[in-house]
C-alpha atoms as a PDB file:
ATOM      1  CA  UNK A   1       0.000   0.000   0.000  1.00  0.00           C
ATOM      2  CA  UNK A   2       1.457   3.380  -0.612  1.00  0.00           C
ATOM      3  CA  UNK A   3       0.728   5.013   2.428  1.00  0.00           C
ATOM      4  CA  UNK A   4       3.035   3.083   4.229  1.00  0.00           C
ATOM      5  CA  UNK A   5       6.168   4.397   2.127  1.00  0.00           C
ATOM      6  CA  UNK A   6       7.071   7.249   3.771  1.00  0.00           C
ATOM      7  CA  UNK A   7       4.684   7.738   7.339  1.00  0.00           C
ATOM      8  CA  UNK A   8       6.472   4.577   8.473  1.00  0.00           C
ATOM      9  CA  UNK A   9       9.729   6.349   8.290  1.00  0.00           C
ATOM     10  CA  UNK A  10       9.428   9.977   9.606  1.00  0.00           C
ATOM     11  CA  UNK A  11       9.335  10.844  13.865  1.00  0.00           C
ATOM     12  CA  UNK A  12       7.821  13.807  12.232  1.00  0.00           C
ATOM     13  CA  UNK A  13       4.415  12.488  11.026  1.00  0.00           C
ATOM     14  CA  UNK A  14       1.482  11.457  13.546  1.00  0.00           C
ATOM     15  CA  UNK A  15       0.922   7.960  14.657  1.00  0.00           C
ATOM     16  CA  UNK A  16      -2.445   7.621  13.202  1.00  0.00           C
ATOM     17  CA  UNK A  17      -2.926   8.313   9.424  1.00  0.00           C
ATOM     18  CA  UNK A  18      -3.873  11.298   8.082  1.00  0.00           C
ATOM     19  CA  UNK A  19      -5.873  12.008   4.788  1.00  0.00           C
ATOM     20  CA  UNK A  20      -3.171  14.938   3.368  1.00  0.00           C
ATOM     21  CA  UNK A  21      -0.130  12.310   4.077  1.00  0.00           C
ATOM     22  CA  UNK A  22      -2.281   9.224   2.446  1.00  0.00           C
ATOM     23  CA  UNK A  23      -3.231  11.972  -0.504  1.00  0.00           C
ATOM     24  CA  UNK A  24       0.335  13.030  -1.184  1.00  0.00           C
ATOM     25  CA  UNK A  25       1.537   9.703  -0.980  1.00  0.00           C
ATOM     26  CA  UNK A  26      -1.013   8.352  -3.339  1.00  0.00           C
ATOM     27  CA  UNK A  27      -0.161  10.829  -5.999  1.00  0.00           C
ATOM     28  CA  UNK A  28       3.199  10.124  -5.817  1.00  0.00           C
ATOM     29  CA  UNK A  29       2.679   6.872  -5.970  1.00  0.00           C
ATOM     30  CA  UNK A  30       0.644   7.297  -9.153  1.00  0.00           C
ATOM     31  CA  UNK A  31       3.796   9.350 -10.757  1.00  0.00           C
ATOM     32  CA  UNK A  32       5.934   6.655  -9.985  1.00  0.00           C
ATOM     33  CA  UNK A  33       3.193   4.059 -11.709  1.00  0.00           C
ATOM     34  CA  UNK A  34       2.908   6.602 -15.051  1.00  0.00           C
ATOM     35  CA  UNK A  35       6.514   7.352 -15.291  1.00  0.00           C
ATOM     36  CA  UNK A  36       6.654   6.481 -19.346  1.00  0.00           C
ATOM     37  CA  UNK A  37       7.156   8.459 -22.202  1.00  0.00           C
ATOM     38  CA  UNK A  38       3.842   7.665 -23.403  1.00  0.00           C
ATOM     39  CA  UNK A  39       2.203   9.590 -20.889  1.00  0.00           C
ATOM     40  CA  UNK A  40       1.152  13.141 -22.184  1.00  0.00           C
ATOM     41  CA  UNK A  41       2.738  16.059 -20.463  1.00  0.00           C
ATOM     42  CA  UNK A  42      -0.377  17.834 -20.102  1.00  0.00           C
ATOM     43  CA  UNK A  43      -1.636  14.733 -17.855  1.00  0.00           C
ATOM     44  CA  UNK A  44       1.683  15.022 -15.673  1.00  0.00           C
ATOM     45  CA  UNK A  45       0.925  19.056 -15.334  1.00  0.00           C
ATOM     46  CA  UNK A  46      -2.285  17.993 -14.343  1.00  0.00           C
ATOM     47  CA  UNK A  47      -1.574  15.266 -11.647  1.00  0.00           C
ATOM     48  CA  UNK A  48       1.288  17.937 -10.379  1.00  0.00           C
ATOM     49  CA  UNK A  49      -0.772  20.282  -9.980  1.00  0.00           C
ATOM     50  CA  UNK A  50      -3.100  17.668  -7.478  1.00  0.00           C
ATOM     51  CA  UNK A  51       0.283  16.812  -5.826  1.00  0.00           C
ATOM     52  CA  UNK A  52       0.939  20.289  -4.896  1.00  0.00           C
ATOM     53  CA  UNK A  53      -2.495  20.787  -3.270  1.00  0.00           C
ATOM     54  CA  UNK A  54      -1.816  17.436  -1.303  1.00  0.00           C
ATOM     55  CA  UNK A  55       1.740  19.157  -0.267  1.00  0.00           C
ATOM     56  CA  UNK A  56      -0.006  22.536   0.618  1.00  0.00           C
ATOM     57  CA  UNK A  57      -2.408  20.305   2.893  1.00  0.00           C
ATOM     58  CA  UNK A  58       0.869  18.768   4.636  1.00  0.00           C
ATOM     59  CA  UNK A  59       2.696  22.081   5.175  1.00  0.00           C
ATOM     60  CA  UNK A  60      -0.652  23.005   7.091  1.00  0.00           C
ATOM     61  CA  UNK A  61      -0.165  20.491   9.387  1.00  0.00           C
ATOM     62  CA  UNK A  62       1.496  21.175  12.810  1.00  0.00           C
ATOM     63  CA  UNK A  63       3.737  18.380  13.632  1.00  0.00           C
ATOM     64  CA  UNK A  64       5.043  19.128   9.925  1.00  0.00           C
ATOM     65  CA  UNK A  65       5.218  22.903  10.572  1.00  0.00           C
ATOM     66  CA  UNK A  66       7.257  22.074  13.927  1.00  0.00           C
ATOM     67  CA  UNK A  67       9.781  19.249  11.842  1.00  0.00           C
ATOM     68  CA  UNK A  68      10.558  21.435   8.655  1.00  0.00           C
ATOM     69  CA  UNK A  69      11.304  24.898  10.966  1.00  0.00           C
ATOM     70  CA  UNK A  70      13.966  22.978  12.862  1.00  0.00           C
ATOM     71  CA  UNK A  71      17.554  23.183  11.134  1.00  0.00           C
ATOM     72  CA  UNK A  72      17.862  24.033   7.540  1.00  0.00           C
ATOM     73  CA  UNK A  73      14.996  21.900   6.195  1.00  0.00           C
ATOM     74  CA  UNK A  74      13.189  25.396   5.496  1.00  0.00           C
ATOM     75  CA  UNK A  75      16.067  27.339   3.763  1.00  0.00           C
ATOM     76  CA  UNK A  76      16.715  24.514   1.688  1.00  0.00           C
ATOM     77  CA  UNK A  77      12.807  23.843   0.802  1.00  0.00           C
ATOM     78  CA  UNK A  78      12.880  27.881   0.379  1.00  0.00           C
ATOM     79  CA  UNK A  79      15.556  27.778  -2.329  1.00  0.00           C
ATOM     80  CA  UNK A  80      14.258  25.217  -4.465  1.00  0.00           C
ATOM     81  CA  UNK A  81      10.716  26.454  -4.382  1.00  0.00           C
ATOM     82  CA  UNK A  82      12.367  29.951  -5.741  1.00  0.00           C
ATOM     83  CA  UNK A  83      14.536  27.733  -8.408  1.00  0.00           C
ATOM     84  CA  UNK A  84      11.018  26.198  -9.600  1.00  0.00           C
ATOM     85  CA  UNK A  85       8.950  29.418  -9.413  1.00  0.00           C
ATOM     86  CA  UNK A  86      11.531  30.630 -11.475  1.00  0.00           C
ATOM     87  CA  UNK A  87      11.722  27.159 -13.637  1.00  0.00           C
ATOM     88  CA  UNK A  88       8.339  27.369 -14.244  1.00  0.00           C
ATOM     89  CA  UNK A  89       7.990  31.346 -14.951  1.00  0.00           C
ATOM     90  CA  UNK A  90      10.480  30.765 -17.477  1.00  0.00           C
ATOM     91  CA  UNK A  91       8.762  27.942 -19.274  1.00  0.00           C
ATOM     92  CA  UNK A  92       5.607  29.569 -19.472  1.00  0.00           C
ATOM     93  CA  UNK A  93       7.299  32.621 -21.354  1.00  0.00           C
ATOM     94  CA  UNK A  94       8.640  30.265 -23.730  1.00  0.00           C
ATOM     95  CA  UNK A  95       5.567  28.376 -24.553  1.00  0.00           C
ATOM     96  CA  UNK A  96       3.724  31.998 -24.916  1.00  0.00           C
ATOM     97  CA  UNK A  97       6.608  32.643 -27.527  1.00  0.00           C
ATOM     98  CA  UNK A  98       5.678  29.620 -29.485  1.00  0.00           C
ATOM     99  CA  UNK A  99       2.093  29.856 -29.388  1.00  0.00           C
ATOM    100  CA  UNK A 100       2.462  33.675 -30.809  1.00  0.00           C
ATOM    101  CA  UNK A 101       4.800  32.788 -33.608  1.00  0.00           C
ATOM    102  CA  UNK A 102       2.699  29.872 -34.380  1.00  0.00           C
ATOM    103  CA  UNK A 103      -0.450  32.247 -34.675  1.00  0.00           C
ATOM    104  CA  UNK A 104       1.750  34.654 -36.181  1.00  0.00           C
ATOM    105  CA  UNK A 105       2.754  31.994 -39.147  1.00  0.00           C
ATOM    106  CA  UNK A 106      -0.979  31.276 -39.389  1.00  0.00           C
ATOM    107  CA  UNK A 107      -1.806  34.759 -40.046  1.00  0.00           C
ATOM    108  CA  UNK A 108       0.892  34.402 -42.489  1.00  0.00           C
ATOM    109  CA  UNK A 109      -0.939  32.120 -44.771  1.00  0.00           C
ATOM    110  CA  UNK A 110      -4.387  33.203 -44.786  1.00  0.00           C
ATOM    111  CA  UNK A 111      -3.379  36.787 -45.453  1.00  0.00           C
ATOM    112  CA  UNK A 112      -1.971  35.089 -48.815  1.00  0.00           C
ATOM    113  CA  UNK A 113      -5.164  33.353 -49.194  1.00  0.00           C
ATOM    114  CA  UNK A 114      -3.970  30.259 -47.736  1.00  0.00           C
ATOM    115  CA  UNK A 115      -1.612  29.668 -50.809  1.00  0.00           C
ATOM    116  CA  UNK A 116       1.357  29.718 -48.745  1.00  0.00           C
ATOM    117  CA  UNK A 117       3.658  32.224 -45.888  1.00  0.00           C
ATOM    118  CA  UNK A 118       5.775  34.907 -47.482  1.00  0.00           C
ATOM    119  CA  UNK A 119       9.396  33.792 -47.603  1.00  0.00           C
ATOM    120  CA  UNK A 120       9.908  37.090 -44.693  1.00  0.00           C
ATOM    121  CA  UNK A 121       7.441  35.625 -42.324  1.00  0.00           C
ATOM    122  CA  UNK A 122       9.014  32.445 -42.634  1.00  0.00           C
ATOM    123  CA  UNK A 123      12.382  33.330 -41.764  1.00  0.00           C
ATOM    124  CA  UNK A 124      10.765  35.679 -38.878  1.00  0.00           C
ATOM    125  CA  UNK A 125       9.522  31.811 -37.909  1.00  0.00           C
ATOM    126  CA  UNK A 126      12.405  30.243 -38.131  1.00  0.00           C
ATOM    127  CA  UNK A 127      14.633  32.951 -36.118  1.00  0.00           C
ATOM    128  CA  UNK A 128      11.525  32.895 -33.161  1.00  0.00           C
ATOM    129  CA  UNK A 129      12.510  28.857 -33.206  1.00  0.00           C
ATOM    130  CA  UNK A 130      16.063  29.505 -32.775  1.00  0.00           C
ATOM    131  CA  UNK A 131      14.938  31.937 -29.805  1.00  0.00           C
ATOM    132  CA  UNK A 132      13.382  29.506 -28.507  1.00  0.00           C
ATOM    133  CA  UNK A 133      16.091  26.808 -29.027  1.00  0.00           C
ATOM    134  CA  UNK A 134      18.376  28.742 -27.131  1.00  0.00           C
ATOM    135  CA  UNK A 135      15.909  29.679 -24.388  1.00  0.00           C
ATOM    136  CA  UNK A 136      14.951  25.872 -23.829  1.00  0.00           C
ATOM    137  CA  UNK A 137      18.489  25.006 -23.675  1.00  0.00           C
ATOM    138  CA  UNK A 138      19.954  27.098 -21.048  1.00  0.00           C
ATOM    139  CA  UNK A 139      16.475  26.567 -18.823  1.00  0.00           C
ATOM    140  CA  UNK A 140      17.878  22.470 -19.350  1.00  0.00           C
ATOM    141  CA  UNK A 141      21.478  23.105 -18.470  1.00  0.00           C
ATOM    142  CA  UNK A 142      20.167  25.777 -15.573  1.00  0.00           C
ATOM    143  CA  UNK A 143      18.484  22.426 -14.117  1.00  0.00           C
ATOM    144  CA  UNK A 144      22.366  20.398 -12.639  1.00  0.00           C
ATOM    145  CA  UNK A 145      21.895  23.197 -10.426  1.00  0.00           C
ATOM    146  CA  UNK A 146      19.067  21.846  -8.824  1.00  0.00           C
ATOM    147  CA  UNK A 147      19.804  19.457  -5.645  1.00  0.00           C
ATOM    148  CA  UNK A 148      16.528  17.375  -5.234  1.00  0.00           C
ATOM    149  CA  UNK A 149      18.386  14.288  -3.428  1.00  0.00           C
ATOM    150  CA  UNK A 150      16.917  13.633  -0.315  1.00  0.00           C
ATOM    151  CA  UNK A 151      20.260  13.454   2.392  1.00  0.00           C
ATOM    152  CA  UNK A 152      18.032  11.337   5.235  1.00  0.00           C
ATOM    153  CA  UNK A 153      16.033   8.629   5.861  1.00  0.00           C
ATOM    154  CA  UNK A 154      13.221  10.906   6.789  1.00  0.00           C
ATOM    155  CA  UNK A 155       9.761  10.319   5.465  1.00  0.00           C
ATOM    156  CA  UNK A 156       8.668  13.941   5.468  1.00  0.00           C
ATOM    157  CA  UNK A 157      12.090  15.139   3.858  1.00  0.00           C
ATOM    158  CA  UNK A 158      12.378  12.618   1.404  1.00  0.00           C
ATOM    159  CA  UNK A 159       8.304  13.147  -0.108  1.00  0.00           C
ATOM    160  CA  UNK A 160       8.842  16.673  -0.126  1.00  0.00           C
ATOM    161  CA  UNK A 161      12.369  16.143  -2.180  1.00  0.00           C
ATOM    162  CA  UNK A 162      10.537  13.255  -4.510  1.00  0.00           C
ATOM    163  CA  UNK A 163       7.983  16.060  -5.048  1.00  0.00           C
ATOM    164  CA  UNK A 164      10.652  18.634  -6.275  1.00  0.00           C
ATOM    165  CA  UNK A 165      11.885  15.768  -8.226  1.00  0.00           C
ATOM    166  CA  UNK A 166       8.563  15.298  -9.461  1.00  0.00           C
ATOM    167  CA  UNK A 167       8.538  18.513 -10.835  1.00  0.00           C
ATOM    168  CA  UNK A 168      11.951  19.358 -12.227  1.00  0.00           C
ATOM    169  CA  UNK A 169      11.144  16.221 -14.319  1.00  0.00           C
ATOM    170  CA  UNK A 170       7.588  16.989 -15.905  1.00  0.00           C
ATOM    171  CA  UNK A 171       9.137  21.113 -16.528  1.00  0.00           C
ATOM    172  CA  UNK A 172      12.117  19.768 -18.284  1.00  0.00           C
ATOM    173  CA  UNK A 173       9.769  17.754 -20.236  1.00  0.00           C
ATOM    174  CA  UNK A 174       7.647  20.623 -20.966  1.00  0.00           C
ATOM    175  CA  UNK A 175      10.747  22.246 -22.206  1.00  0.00           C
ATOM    176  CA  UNK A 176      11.457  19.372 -24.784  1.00  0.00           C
ATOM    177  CA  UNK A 177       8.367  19.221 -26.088  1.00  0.00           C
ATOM    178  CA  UNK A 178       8.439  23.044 -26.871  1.00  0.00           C
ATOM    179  CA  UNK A 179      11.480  22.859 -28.641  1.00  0.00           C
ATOM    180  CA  UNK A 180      10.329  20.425 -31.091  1.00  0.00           C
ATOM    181  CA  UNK A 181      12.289  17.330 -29.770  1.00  0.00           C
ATOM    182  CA  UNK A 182      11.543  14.530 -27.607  1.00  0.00           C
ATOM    183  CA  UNK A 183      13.041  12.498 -24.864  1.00  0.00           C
ATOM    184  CA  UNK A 184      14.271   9.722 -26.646  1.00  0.00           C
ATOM    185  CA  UNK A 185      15.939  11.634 -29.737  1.00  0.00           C
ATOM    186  CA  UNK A 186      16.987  15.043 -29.608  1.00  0.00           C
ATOM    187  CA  UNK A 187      17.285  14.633 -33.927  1.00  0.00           C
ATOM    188  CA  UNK A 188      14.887  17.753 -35.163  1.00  0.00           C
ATOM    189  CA  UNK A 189      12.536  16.318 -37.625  1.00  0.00           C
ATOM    190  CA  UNK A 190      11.013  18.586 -40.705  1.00  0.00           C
ATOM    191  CA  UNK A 191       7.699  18.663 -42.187  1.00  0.00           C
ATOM    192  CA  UNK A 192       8.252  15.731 -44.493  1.00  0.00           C
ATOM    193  CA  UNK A 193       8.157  13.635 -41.267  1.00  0.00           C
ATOM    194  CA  UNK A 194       4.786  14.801 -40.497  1.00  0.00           C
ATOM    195  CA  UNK A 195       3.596  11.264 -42.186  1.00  0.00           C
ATOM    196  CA  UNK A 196       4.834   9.546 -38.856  1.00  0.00           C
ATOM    197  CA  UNK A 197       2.384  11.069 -36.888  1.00  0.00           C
ATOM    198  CA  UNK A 198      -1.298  11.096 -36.642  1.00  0.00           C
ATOM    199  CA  UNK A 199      -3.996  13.719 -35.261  1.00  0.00           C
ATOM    200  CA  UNK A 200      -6.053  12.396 -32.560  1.00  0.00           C
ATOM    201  CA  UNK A 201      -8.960  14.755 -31.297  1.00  0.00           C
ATOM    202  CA  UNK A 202      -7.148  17.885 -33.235  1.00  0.00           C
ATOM    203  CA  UNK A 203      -3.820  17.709 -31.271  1.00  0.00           C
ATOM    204  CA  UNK A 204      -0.647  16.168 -32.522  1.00  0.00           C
ATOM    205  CA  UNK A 205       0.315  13.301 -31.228  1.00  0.00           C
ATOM    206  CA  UNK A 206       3.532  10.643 -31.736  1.00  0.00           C
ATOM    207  CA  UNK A 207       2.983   7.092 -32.195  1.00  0.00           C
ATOM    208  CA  UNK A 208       3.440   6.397 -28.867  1.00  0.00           C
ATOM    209  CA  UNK A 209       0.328   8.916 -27.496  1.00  0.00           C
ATOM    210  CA  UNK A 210       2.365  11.539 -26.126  1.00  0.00           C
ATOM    211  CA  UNK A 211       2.465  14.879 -27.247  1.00  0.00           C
ATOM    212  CA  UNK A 212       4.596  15.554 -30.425  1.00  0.00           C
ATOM    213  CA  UNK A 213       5.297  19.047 -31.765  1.00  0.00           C
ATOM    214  CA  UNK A 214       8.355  18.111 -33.801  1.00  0.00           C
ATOM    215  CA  UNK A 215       6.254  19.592 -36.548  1.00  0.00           C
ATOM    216  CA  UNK A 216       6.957  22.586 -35.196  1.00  0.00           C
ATOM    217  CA  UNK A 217      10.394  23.031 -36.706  1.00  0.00           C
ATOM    218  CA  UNK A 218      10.131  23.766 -40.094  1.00  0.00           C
ATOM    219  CA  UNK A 219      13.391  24.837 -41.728  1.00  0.00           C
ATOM    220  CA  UNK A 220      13.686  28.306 -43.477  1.00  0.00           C
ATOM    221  CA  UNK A 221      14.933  26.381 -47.034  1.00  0.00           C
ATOM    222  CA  UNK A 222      11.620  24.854 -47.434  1.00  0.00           C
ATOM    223  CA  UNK A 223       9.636  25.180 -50.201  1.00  0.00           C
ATOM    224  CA  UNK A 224       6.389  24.522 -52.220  1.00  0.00           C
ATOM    225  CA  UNK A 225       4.923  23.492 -48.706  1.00  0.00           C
ATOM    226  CA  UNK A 226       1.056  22.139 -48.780  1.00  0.00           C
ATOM    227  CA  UNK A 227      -0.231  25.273 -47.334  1.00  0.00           C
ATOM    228  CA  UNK A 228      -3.928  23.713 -46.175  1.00  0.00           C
ATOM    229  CA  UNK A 229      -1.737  20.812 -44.396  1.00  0.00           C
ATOM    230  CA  UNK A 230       0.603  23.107 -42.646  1.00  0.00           C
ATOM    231  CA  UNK A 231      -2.193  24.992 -41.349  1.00  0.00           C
ATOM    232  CA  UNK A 232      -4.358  21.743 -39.966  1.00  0.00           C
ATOM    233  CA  UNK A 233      -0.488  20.949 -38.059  1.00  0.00           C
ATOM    234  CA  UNK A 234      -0.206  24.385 -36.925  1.00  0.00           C
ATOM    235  CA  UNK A 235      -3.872  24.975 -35.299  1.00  0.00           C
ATOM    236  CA  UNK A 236      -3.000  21.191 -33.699  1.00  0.00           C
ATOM    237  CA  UNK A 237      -0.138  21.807 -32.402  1.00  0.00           C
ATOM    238  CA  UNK A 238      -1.427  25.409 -31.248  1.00  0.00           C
ATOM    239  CA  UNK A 239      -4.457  23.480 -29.467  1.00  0.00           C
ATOM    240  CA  UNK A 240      -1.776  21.168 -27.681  1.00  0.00           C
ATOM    241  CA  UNK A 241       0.599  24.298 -26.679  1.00  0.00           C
ATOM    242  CA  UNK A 242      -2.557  25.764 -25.118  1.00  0.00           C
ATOM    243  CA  UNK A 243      -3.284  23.177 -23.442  1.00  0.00           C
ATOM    244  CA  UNK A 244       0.430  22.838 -21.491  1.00  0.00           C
ATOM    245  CA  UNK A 245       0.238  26.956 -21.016  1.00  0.00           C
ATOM    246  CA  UNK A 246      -3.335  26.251 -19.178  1.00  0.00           C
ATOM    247  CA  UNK A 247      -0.941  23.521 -17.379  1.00  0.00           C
ATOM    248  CA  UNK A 248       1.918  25.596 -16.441  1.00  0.00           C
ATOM    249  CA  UNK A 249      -0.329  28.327 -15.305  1.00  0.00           C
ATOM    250  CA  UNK A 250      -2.058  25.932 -12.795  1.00  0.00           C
ATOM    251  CA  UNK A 251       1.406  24.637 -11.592  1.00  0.00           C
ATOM    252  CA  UNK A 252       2.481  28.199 -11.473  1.00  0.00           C
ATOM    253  CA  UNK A 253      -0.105  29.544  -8.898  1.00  0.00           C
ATOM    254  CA  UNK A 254       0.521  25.561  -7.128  1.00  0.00           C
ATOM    255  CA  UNK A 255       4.132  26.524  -6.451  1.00  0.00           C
ATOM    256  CA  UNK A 256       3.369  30.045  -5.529  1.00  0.00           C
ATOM    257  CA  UNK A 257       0.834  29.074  -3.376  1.00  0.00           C
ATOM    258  CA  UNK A 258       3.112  26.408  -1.407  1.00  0.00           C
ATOM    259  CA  UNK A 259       5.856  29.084  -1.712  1.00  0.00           C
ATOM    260  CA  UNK A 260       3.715  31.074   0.824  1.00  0.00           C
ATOM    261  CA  UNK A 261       2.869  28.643   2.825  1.00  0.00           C
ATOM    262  CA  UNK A 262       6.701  27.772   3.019  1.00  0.00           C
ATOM    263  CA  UNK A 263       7.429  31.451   3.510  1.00  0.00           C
ATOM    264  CA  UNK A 264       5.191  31.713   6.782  1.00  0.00           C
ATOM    265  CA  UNK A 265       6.607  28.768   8.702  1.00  0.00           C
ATOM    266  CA  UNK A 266       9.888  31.175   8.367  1.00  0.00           C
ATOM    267  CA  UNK A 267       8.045  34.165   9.839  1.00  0.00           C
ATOM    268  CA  UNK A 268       6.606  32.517  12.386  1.00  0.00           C
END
């Protein structure tokens, strides 16, 4: 049973069960049961963000309050919430970058009566990618910063640490996703590999039922592109990038919300 995982091992957590240790340990139980590459990101935003109410719950509790405001449990909690606020702020600037140069790209096209993008709005495309590109890859190498080892045998210590885990984990796969690649091949694929994938529900997916958006990254030399099928691939991919912004916004407030929560253990 999951709720025995961690409550067995911390002095810091009350005899008797409680609901918000048995709901945080259930969800990360779940994570640990999902862990593939063929579950969608936006599901793993989506269980995060019911973690993080589950961890705001625990943080309420007193006996918690007392363990995690004794040595440097707090500081250290502290700093990697700011690292993720951060993490996360950063992400969701990136994926409002790509969903504006994808709308800007389908503006492109209909303004030409859908025949295809000027050669100047593709190139103002392709540079946005690159933007992006870099972006995504300093947020990736910013994360062997991170410390989310748990140093003790403590229950409490080591959920909350699995938790930051948790989410340094889903963001940097949010981050691969919006740079066209995926986690198993960091090759950039063109739009004559669209064939491999298939549209399910009017998002892109790959073959295995993630997300895909290697679409995406089209390359500036293209040419004689179908115009009506590059359209259907952007709106898709634009209805999937909307979908992980919705996400990251949820997680956002989540981690701002614990932040606080965090923040007044300190004060008090």
């Amino acid at each position: 049973m999951a709720t025995t995982t961690y409550h067995s091992r911390s002095n810091s957590f009350p005899s008797q069960s409680h609901p918000a240790i048995e709901s945080v340990e259930d969800q990360l139980c779940r994570f640990r049961a999902d862990d593939s590459e063929s579950t969608s990101v936006c599901s793993k935003l989506a269980s995060l963000r019911n973690l993080h109410e589950g961890i705001n719950d625990l943080i309420q509790m007193p006996s918690v309050q007392q363990t995690l405001s004794q040595g440097n449990w707090i500081n250290e909690l502290l700093e990697g919430s700011l690292k993720l606020v951060d993490l996360c702020a950063i992400s969701r600037e990136i994926v409002s970058l790509t969903k504006e140069s994808v709308q800007d790209l389908e503006s492109s096209i209909r303004r030409n009566k859908a025949e295809t993008a000027t050669s100047a709005d593709v190139s103002a495309y392709v540079a946005s990618r690159k933007k992006i590109a870099k972006m995504v890859n300093k947020s990736i190498k910013s994360l062997k910063s991170f410390n989310h080892k748990s140093t003790t045998e403590d229950g409490l210590w080591a959920m909350m640490k699995e938790t930051e885990s948790r989410d340094l984990s889903v963001l940097k796969s949010v981050l691969i996703l919006l740079s066209g690649e995926n986690e198993t091949s960091s090759n950039q694929r063109s739009w004559s590999f669209i064939s491999k994938f298939t549209t399910q529900n009017s998002r892109v997916y790959s073959e295995s039922g993630a997300e895909d958006l290697s679409s995406l990254n089209i390359q500036k030399s293209t040419k004689n592109m179908d115009s009506k099928n590059m359209l259907k691939q952007l709106k898709s991919s634009e209805m999937t990038i909307q979908e992980i912004e919705e996400g990251l916004e949820a997680l956002f407030r989540s981690l701002l919300k614990n932040r606080v929560s965090l923040l007044n253990i300190l004060s008090h």
